[in-house]
C-alpha atoms as a PDB file:
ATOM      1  CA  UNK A   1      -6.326 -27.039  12.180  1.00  0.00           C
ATOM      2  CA  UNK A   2      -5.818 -23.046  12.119  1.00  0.00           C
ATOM      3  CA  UNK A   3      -8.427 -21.413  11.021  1.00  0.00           C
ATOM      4  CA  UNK A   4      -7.534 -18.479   8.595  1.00  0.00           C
ATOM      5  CA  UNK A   5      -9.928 -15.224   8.144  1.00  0.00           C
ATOM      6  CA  UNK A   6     -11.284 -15.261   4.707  1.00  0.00           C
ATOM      7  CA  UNK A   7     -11.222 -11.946   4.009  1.00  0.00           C
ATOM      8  CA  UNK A   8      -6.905 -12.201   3.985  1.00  0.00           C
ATOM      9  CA  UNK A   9      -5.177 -12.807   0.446  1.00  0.00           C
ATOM     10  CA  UNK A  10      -2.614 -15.256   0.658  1.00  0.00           C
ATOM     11  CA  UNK A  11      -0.886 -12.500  -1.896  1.00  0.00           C
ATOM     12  CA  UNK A  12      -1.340  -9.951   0.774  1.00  0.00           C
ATOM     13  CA  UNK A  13       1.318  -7.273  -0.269  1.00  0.00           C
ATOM     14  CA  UNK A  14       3.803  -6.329   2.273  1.00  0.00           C
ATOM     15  CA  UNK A  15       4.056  -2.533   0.667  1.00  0.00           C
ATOM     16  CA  UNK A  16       1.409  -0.045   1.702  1.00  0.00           C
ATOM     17  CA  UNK A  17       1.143   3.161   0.025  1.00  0.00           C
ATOM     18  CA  UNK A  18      -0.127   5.848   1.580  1.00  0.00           C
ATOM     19  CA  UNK A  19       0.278   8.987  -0.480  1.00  0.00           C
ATOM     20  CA  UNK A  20      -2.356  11.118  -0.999  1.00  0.00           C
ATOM     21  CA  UNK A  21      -4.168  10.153   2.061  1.00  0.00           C
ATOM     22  CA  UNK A  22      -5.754  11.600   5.235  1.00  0.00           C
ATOM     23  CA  UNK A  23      -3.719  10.881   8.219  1.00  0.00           C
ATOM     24  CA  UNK A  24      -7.397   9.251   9.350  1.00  0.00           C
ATOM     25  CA  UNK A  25      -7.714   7.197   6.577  1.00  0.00           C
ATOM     26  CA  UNK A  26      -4.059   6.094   6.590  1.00  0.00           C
ATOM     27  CA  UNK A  27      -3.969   5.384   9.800  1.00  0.00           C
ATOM     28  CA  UNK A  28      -7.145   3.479   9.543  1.00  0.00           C
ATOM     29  CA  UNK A  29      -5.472   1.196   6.577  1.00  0.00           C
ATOM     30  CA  UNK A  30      -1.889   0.935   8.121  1.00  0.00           C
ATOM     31  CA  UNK A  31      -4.513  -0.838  10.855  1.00  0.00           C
ATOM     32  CA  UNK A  32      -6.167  -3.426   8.454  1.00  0.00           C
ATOM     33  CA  UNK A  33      -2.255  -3.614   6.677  1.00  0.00           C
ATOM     34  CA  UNK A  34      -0.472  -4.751   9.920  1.00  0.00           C
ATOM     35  CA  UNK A  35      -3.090  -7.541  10.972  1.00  0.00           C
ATOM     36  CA  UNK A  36      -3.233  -8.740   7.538  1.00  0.00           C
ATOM     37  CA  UNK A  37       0.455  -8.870   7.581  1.00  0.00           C
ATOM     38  CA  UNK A  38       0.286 -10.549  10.900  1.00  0.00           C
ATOM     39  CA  UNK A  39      -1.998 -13.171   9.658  1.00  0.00           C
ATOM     40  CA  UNK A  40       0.351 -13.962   6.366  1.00  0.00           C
ATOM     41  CA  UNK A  41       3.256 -14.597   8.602  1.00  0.00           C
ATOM     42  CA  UNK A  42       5.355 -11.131   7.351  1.00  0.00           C
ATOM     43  CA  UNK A  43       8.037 -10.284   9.070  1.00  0.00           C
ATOM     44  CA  UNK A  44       8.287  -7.059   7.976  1.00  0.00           C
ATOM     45  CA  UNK A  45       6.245  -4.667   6.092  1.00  0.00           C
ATOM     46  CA  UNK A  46       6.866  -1.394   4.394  1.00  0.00           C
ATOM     47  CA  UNK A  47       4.447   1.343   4.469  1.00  0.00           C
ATOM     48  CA  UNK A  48       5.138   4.700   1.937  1.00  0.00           C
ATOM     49  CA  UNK A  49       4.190   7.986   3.442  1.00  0.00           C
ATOM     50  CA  UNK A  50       5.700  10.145   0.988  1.00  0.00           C
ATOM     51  CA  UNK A  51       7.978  13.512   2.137  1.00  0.00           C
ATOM     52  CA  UNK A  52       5.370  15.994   2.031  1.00  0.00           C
ATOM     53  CA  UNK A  53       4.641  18.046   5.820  1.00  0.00           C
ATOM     54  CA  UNK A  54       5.944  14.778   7.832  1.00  0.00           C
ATOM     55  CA  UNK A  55       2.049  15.200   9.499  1.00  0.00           C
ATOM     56  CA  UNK A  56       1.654  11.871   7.646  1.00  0.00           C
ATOM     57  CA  UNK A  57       4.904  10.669   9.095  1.00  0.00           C
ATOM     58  CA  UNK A  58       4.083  11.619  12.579  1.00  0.00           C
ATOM     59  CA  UNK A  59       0.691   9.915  12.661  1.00  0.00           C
ATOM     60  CA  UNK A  60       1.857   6.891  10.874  1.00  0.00           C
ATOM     61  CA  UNK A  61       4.474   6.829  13.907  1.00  0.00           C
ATOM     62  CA  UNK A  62       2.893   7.790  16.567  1.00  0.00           C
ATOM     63  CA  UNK A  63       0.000   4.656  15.552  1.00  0.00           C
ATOM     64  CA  UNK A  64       2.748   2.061  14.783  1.00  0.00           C
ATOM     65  CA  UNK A  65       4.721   3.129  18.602  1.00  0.00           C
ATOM     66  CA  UNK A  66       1.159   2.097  20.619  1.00  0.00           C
ATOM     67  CA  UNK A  67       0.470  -0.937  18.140  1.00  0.00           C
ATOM     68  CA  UNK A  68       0.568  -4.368  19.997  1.00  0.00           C
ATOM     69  CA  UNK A  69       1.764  -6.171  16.486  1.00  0.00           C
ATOM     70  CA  UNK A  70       4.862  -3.851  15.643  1.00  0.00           C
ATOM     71  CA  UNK A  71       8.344  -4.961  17.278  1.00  0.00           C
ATOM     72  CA  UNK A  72       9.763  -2.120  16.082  1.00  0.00           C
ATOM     73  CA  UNK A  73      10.006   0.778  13.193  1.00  0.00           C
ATOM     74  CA  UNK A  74      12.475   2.964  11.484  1.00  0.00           C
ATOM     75  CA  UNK A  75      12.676   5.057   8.382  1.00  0.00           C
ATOM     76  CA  UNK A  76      14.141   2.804   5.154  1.00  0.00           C
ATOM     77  CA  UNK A  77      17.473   2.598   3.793  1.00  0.00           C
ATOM     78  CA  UNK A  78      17.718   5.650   1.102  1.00  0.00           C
ATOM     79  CA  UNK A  79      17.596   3.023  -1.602  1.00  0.00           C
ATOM     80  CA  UNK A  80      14.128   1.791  -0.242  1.00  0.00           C
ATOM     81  CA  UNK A  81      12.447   5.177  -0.197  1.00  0.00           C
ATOM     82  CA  UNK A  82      14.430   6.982   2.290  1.00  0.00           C
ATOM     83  CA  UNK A  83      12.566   9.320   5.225  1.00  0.00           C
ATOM     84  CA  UNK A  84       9.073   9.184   2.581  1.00  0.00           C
ATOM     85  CA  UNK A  85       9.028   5.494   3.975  1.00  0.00           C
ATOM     86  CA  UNK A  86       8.690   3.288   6.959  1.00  0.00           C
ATOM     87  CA  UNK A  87      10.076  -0.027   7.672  1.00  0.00           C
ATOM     88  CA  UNK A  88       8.014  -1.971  10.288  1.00  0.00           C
ATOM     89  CA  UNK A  89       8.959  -4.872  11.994  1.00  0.00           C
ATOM     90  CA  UNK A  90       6.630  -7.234  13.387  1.00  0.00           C
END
């Protein structure tokens, strides 16, 4: 039988928000967001970064491009938050 960390909702959401955050502390969430996602099976995620300076953006990016769970990432349709969000594929 697998054995599942307890700590992992089986509602995890598969929409982090990041707004208003450090680019330390978001990075440090988008972290614990992917390998929950991971463990729930998620295909894809979406993480919300907001416009703002794009520093957000670029660390968010920069994190996802080295991370060994994340096929691939690009910026969401304009109907799904345009450029202030990320799609992530896992």
């Amino acid at each position: 039988a697998l054995m599942y960390d307890i700590d992992v909702p089986s509602d995890a959401p598969r929409e982090l928000n990041l707004i208003g955050h450090t680019t330390d502390e978001a990075v440090t969430r988008v972290d614990k967001f992917l390998d929950q996602a991971v463990l729930s099976g998620f295909q894809d995620v979406r993480i919300v970064h907001g416009m703002g300076t794009g520093a957000l953006r670029k660390a968010i990016d920069e994190f996802l491009s080295a991370h060994p769970h994340v096929e691939s990432f690009a910026r969401a349709p304009r109907s799904e938050g345009g450029d202030g969000a990320t799609i992530v594929a896992l």
